[in-house]
N, C-alpha and C. Protein backbone atom coordinates (compact mmCIF):
# COMPACT_ATOMS: atom_id res chain seq x y z
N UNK A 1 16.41 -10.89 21.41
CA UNK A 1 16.52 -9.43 21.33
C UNK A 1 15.26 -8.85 20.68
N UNK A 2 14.50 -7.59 20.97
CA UNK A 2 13.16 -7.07 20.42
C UNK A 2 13.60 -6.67 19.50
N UNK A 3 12.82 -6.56 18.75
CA UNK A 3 12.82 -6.15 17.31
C UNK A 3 11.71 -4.66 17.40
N UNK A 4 12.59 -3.81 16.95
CA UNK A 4 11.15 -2.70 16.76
C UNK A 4 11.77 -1.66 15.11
N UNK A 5 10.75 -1.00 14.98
CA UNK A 5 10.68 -0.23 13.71
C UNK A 5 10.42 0.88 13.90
N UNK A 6 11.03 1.78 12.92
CA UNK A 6 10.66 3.13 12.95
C UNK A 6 10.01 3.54 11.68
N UNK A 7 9.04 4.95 12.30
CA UNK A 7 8.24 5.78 10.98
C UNK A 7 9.58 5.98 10.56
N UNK A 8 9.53 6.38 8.66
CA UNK A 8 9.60 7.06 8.19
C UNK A 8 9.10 8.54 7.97
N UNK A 9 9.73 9.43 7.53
CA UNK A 9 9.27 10.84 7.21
C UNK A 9 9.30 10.90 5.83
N UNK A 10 8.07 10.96 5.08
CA UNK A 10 7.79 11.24 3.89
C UNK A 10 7.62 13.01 3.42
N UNK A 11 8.32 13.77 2.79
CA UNK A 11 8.48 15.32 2.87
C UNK A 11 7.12 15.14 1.44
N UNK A 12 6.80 16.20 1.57
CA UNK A 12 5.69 16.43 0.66
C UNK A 12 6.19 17.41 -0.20
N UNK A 13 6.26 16.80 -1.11
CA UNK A 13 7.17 17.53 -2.43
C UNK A 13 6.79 16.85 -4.01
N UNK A 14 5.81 17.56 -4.61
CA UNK A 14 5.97 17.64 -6.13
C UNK A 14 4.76 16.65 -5.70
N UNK A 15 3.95 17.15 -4.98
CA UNK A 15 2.42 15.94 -4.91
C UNK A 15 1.33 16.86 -5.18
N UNK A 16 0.45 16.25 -5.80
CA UNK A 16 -0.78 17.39 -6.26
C UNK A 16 -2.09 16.57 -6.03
N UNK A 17 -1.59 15.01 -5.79
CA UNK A 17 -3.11 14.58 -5.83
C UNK A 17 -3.77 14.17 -4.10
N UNK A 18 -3.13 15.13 -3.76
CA UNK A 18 -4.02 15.14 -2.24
C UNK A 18 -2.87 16.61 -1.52
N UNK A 19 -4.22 17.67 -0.25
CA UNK A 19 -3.39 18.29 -0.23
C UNK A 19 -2.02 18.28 1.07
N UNK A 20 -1.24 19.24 1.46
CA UNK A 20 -0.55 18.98 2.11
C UNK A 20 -1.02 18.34 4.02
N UNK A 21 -2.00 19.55 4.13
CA UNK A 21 -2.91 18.87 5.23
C UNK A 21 -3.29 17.35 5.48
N UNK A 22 -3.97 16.58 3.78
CA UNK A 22 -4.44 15.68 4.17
C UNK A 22 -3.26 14.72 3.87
N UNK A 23 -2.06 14.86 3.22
CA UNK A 23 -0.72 13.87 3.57
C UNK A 23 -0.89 13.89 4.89
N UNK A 24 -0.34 15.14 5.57
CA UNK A 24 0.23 15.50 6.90
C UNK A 24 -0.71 14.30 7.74
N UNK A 25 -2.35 14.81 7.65
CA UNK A 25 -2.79 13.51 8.59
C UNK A 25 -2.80 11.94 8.29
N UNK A 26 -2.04 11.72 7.09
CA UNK A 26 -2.07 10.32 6.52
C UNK A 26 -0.91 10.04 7.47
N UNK A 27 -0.20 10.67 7.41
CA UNK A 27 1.37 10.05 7.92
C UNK A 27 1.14 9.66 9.34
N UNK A 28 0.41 11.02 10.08
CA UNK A 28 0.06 9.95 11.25
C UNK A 28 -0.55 9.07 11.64
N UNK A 29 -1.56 8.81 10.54
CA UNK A 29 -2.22 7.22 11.06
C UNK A 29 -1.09 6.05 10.80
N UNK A 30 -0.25 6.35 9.81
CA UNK A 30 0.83 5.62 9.12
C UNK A 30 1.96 5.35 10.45
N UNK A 31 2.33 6.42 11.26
CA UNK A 31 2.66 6.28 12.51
C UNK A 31 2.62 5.16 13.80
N UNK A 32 0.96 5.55 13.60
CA UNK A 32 0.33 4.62 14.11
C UNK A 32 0.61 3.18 14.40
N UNK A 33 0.04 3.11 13.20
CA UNK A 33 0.32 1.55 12.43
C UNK A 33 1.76 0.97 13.06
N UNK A 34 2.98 2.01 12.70
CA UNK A 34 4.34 1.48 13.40
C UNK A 34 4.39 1.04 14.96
N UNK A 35 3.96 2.47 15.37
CA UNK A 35 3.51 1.93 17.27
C UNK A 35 2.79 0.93 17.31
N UNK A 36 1.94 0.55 16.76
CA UNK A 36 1.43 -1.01 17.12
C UNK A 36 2.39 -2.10 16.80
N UNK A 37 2.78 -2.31 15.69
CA UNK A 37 3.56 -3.06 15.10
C UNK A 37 4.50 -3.51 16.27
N UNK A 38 5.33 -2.23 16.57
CA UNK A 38 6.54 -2.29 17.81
C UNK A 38 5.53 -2.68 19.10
N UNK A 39 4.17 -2.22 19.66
CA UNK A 39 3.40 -2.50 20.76
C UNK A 39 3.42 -4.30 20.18
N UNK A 40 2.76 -4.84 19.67
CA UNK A 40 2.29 -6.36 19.45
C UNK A 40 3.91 -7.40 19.45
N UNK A 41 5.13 -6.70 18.89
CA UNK A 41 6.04 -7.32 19.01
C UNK A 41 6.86 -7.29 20.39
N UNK A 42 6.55 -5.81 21.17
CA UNK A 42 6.97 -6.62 22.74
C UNK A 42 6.16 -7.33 23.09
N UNK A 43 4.75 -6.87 23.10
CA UNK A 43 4.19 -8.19 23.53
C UNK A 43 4.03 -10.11 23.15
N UNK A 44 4.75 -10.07 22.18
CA UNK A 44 5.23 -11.10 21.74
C UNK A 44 6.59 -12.23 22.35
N UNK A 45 7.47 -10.68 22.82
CA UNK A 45 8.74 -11.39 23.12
C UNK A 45 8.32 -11.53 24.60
N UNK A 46 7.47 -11.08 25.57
CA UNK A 46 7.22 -11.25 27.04
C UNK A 46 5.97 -12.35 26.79
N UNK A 47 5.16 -12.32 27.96
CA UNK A 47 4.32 -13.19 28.15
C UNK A 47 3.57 -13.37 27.16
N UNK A 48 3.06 -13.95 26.29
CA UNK A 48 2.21 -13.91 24.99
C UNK A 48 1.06 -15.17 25.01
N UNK A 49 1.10 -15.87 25.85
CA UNK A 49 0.01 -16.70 26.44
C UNK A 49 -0.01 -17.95 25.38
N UNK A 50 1.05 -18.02 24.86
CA UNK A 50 1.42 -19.05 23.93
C UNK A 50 0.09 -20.65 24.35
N UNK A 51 0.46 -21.18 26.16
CA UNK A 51 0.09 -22.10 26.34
C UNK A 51 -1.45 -22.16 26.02
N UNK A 52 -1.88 -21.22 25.88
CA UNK A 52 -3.72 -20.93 26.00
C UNK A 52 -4.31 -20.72 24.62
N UNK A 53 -2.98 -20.47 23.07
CA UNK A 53 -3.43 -20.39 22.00
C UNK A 53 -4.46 -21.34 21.53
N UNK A 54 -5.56 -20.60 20.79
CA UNK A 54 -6.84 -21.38 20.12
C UNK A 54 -7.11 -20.27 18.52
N UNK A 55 -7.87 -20.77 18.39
CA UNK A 55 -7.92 -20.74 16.85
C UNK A 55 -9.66 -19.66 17.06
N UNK A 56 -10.08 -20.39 17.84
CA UNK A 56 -11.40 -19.36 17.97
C UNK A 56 -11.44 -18.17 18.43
N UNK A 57 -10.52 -18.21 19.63
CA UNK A 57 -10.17 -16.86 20.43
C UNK A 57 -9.06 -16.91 21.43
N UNK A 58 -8.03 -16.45 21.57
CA UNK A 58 -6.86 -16.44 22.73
C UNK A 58 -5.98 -15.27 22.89
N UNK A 59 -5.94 -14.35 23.58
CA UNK A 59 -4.59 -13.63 23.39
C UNK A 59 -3.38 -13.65 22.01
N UNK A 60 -2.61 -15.03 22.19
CA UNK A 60 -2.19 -14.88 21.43
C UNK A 60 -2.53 -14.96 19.90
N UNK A 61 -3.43 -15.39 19.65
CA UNK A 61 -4.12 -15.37 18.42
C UNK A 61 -4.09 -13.61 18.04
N UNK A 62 -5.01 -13.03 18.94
CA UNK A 62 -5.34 -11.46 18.94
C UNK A 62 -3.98 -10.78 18.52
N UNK A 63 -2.64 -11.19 19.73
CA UNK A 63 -1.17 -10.47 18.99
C UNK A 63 -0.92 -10.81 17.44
N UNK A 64 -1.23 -11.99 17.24
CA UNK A 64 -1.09 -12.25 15.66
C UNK A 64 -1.82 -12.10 14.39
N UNK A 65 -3.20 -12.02 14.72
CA UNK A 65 -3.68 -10.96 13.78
C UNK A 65 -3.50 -9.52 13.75
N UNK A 66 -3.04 -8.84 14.94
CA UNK A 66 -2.80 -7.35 14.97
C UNK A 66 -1.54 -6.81 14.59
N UNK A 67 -0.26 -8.26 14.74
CA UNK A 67 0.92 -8.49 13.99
C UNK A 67 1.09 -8.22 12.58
N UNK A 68 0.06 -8.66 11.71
CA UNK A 68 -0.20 -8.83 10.13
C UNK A 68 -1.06 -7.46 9.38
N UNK A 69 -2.21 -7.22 10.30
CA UNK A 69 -2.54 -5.85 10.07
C UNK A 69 -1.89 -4.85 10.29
N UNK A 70 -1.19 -4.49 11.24
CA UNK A 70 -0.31 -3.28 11.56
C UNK A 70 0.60 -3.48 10.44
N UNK A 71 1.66 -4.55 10.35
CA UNK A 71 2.79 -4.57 9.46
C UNK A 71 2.38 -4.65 8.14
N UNK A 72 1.56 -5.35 7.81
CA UNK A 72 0.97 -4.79 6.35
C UNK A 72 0.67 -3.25 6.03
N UNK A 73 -0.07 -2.78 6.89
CA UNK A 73 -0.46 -1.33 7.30
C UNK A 73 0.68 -0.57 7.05
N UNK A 74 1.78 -0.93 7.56
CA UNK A 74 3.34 -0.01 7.49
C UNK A 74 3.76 -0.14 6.34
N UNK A 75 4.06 -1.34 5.72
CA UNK A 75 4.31 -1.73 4.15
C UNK A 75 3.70 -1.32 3.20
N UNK A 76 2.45 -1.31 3.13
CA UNK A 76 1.74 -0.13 2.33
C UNK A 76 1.68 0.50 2.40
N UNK A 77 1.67 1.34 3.23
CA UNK A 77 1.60 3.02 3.63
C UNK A 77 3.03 3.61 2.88
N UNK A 78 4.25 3.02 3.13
CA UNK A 78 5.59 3.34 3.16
C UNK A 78 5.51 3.26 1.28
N UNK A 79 4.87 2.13 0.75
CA UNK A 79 4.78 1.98 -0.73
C UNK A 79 4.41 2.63 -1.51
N UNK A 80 2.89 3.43 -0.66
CA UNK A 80 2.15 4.37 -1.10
C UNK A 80 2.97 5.66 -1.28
N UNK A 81 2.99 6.25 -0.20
CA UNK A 81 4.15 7.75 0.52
C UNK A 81 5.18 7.53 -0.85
N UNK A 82 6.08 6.85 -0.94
CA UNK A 82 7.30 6.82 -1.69
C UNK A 82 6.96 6.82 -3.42
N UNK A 83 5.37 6.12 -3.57
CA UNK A 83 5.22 6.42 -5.33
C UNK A 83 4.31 7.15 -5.47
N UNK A 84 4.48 8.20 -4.47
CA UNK A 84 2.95 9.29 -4.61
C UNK A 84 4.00 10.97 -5.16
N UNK A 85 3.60 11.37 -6.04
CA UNK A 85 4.25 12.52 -6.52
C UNK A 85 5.76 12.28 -7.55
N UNK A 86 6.41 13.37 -6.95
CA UNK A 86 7.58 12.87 -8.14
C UNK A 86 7.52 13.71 -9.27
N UNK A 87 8.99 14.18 -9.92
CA UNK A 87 8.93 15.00 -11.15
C UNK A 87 8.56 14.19 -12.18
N UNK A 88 8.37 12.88 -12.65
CA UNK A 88 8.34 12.56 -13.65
C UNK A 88 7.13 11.48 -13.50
N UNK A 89 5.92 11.92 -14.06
CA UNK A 89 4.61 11.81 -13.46
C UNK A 89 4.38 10.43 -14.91
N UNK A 90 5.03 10.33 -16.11
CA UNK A 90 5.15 9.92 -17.08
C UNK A 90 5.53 8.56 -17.31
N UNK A 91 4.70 6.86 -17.39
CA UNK A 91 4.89 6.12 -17.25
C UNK A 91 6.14 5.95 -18.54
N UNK A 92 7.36 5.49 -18.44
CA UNK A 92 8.38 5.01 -18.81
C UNK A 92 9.15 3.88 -18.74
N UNK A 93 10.52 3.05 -19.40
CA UNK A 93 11.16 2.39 -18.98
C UNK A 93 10.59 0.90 -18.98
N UNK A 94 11.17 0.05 -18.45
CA UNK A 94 10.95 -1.21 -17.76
C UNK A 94 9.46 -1.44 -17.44
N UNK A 95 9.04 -0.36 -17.09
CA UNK A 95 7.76 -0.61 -16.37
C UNK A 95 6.40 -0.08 -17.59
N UNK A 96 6.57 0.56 -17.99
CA UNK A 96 6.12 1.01 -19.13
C UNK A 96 6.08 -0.49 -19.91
N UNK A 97 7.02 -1.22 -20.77
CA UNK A 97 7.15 -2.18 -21.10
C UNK A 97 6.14 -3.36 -20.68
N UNK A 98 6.73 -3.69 -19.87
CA UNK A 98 5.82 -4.66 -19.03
C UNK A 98 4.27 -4.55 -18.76
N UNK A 99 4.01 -3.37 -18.73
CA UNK A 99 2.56 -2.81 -18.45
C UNK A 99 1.98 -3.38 -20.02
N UNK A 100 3.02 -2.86 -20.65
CA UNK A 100 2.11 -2.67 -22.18
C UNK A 100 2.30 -4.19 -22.79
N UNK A 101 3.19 -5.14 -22.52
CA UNK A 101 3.18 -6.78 -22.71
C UNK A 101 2.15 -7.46 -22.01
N UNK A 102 1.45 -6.87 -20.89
CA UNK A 102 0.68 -7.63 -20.31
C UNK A 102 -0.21 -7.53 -20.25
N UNK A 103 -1.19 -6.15 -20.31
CA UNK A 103 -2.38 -5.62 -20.35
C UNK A 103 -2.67 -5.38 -22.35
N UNK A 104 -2.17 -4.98 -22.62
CA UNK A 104 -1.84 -4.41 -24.28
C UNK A 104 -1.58 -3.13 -24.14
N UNK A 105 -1.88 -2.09 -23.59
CA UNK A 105 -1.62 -0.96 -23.31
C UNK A 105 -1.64 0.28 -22.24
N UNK A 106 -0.85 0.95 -21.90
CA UNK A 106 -0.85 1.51 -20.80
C UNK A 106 -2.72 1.83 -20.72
N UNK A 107 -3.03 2.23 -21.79
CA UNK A 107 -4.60 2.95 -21.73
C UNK A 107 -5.39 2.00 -21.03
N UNK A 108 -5.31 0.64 -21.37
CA UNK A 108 -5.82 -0.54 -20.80
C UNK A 108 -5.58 -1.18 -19.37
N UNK A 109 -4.58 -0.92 -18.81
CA UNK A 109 -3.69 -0.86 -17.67
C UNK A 109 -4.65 0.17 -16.58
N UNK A 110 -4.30 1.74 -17.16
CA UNK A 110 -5.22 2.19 -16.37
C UNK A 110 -6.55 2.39 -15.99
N UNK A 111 -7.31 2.06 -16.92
CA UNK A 111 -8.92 1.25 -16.87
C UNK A 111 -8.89 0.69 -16.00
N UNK A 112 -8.21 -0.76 -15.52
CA UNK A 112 -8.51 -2.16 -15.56
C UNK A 112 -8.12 -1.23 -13.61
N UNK A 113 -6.63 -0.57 -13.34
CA UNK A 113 -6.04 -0.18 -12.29
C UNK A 113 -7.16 0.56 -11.87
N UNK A 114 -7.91 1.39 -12.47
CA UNK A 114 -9.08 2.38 -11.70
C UNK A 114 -10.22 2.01 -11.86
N UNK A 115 -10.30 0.89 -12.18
CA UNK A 115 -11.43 0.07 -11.63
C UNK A 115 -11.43 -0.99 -10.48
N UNK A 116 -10.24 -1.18 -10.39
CA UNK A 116 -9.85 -1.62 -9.46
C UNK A 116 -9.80 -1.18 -7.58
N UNK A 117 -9.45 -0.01 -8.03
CA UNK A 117 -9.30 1.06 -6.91
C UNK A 117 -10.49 1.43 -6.70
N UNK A 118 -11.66 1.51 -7.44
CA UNK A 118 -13.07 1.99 -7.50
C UNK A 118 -13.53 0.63 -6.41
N UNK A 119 -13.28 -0.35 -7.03
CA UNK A 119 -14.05 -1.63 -6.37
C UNK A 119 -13.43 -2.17 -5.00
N UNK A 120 -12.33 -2.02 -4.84
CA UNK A 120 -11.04 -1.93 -3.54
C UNK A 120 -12.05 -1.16 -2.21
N UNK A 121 -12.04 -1.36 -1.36
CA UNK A 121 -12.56 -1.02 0.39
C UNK A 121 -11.15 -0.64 0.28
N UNK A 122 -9.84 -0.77 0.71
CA UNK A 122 -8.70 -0.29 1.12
C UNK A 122 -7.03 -0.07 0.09
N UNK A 123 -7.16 -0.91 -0.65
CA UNK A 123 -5.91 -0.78 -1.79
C UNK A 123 -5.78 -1.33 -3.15
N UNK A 124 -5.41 -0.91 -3.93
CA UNK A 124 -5.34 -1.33 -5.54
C UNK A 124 -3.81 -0.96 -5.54
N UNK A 125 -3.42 -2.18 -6.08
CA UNK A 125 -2.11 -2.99 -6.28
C UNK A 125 -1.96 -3.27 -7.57
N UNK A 126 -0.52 -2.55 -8.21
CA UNK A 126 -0.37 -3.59 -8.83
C UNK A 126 0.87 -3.85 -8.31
N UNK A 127 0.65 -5.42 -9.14
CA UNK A 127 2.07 -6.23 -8.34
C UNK A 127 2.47 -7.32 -10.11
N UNK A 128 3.85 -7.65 -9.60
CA UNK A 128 4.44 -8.91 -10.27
C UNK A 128 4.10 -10.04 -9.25
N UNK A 129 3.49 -10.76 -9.95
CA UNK A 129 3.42 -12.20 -9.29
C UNK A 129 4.17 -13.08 -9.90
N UNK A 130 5.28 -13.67 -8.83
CA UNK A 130 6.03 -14.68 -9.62
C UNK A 130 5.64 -15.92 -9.68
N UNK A 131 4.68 -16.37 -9.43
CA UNK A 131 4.01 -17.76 -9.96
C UNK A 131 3.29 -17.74 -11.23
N UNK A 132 3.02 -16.36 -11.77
CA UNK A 132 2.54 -16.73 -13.26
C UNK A 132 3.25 -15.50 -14.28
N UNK A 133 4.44 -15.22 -13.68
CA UNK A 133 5.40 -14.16 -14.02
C UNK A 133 4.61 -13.22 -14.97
N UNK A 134 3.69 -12.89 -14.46
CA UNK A 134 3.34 -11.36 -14.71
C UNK A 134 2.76 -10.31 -13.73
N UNK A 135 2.72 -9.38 -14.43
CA UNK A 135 2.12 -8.09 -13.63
C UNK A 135 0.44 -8.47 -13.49
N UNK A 136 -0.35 -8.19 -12.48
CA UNK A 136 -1.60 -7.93 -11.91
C UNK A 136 -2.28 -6.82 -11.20
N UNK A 137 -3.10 -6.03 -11.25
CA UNK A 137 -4.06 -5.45 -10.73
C UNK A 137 -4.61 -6.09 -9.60
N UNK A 138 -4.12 -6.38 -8.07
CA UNK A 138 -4.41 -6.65 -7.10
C UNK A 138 -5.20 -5.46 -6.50
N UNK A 139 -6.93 -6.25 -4.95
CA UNK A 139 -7.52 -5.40 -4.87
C UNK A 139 -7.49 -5.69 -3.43
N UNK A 140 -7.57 -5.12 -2.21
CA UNK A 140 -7.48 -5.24 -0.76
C UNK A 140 -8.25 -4.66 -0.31
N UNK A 141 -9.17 -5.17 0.23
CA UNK A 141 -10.17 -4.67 1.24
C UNK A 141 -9.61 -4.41 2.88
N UNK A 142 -8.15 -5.11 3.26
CA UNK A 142 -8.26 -4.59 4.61
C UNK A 142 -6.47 -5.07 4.26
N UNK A 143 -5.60 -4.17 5.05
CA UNK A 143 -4.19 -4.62 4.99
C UNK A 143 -3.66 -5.73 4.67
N UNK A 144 -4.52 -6.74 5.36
CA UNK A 144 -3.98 -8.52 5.60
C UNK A 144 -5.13 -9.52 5.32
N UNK A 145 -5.79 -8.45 3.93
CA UNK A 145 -6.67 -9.31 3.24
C UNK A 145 -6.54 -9.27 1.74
N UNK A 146 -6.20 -10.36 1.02
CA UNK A 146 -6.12 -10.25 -0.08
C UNK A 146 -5.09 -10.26 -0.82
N UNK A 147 -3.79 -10.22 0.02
CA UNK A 147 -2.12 -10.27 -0.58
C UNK A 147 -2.04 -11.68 -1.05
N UNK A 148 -1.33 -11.43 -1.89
CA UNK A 148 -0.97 -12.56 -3.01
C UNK A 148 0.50 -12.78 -2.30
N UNK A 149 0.59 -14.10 -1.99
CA UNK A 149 1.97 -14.51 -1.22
C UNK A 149 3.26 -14.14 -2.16
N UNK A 150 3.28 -14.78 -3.18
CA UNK A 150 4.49 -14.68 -4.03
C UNK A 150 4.18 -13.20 -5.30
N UNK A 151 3.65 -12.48 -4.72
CA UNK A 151 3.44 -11.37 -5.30
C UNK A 151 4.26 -10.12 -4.82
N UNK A 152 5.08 -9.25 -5.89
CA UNK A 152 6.06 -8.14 -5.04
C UNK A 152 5.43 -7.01 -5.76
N UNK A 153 4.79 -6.03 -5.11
CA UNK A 153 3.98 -4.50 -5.16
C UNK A 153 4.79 -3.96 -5.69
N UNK A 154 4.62 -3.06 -6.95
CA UNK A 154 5.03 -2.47 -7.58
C UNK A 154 4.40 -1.06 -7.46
N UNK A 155 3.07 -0.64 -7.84
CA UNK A 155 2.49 0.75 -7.35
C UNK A 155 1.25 0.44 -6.32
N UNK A 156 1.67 1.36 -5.37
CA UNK A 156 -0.17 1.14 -4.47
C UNK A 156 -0.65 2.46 -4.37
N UNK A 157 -2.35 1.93 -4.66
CA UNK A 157 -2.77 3.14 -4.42
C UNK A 157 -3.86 2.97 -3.26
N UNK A 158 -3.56 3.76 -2.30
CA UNK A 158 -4.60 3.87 -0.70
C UNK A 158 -5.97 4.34 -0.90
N UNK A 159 -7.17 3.60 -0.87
CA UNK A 159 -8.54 4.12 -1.59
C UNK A 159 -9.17 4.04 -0.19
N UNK A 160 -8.51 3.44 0.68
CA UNK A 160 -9.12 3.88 2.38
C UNK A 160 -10.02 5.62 2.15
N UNK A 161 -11.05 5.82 2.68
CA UNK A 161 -11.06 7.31 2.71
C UNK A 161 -10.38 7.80 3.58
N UNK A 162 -9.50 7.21 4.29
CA UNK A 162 -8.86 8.28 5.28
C UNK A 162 -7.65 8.56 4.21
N UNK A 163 -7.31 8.48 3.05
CA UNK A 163 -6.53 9.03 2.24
C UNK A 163 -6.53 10.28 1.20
N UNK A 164 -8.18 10.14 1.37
CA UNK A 164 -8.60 11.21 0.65
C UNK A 164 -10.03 12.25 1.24
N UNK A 165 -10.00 11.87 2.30
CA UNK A 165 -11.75 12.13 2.64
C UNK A 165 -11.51 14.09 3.06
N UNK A 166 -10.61 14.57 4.04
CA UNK A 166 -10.49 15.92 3.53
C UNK A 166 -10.22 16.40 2.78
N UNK A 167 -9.90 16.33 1.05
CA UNK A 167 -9.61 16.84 0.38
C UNK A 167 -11.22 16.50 -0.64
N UNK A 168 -11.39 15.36 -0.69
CA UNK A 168 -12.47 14.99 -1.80
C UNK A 168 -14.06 14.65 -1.56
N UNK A 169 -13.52 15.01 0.19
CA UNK A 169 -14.79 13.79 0.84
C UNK A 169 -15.28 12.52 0.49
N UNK A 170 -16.76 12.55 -0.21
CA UNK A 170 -17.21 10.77 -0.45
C UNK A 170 -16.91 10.89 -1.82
N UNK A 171 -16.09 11.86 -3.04
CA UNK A 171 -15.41 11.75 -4.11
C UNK A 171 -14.24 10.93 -4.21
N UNK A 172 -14.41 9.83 -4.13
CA UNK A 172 -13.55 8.18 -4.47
C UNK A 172 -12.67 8.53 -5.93
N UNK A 173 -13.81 8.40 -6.68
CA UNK A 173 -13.42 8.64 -7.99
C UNK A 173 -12.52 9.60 -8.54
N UNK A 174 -12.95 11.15 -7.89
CA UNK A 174 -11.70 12.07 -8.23
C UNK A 174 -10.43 12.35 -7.97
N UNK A 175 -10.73 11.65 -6.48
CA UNK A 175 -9.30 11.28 -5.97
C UNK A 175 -8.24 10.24 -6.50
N UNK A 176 -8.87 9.05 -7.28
CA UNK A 176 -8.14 8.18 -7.87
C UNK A 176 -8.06 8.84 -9.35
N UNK A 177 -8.91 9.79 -10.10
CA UNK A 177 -8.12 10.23 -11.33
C UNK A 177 -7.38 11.08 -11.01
N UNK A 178 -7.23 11.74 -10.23
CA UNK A 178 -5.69 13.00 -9.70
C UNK A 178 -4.39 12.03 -8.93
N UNK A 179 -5.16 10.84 -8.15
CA UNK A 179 -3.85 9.75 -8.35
C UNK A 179 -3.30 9.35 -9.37
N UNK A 180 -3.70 8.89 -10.30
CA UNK A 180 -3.26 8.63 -11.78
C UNK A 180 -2.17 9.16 -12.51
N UNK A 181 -2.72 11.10 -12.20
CA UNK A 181 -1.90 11.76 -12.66
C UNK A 181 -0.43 12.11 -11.56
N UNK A 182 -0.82 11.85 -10.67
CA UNK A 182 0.36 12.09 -9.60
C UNK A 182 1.56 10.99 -9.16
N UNK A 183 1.53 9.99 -10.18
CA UNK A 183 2.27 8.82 -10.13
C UNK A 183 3.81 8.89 -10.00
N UNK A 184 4.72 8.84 -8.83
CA UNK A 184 6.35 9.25 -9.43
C UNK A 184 6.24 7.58 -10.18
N UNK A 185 6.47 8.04 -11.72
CA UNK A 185 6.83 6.85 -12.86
C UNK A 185 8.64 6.32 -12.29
N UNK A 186 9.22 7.00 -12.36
CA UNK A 186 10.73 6.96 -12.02
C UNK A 186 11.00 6.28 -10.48
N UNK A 187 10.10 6.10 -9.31
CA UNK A 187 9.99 5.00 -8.05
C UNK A 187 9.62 3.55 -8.75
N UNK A 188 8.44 3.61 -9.84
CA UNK A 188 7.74 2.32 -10.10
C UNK A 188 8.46 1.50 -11.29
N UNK A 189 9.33 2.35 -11.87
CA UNK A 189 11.01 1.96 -12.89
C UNK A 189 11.73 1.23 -11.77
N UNK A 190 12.00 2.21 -11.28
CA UNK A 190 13.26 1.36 -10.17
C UNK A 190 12.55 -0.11 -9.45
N UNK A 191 11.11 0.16 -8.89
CA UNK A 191 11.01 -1.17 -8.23
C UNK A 191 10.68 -2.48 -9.44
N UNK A 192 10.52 -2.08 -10.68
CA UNK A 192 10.76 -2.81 -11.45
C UNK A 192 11.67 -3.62 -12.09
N UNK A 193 12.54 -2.42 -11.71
CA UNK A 193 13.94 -3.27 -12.22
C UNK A 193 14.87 -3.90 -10.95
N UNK A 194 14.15 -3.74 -9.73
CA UNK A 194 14.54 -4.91 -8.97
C UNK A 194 13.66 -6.11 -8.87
N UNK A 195 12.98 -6.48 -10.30
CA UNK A 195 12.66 -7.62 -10.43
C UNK A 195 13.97 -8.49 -10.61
């Protein structure tokens, strides 16, 4: 049976660090990303040229790297959208905690996070990694480069310029300190406490 996925609709509400325009065109590249996802998985379940797979170049090779980029692409995007804004902009809770056991302090946390995002081509992560049961500052240069296998995303932030380039243009930097401040704290609680 095919398997396919649908966008989400992310409403733009209580977000300040990008404007409504340049959400609006995020979501549709975010779109995107889904139509492929669903495009590479019919083509998966029909002819997929299985017998001709190679490692240098084959069809099916091509469905399976475009498999991992697209669906990474959707998974972050959806991670991003959902901890972007929010009434309670104020790191708290569980996550607060943890930040401050592992880094020493939130102040240190966000240094280490916006330098991260500075040095990032496409995403700054942080994540729990359960092989050395703590929190990390993960950095991604391309969807399906750089994920930590046993690692579960806790906040992402999209440093692609197509996340910020009408609002900030080649301003990287200002866009990730108005991310900072635009954090829903109360999304990155909850995915914490489904550790």
């Amino acid at each position: 049976m095919p398997v396919q996925i649908k966008a989400y609709e992310y409403p733009y509400e209580n977000i300040t660090a990008v404007s409504e325009k340049q959400f609006d065109v995020h979501q549709e590249l975010y779109k995107g990303y889904v139509n492929k996802v669903n495009e590479v998985w019919s083509k998966l379940d029909g002819d997929a040229k299985r017998e001709e797979a190679n490692a240098t170049y084959s069809y099916y090779r091509g469905l399976k790297l475009g498999e991992t980029y697209a669906l990474d692409g959707v998974i972050l995007h959806e991670l991003y959208f959902s901890n972007l804004g929010g009434r309670n902009n104020t790191p708290h809770g569980k996550a607060l905690e943890m930040i401050e056991e592992r880094f020493g302090s939130y102040e240190a946390w966000a240094k280490d996070f916006i330098a991260c995002g500075k040095a990032a081509r496409g995403w700054a992560i942080l994540a729990y990694d359960q092989r050395s049961c703590a929190l990390h500052n993960f950095m991604s240069d391309a969807h399906d480069v750089g994920a930590i296998w046993t690692a579960y995303p806790i906040l992402i932030m999209d440093v692609y310029e197509h996340a910020y380039f009408i609002d900030y243009a080649n301003k990287k930097a200002d866009y990730i300190d108005r991310f900072m401040q635009d954090i829903n704290w109360d999304i990155i609680d909850q995915r914490v406490n489904q550790l």
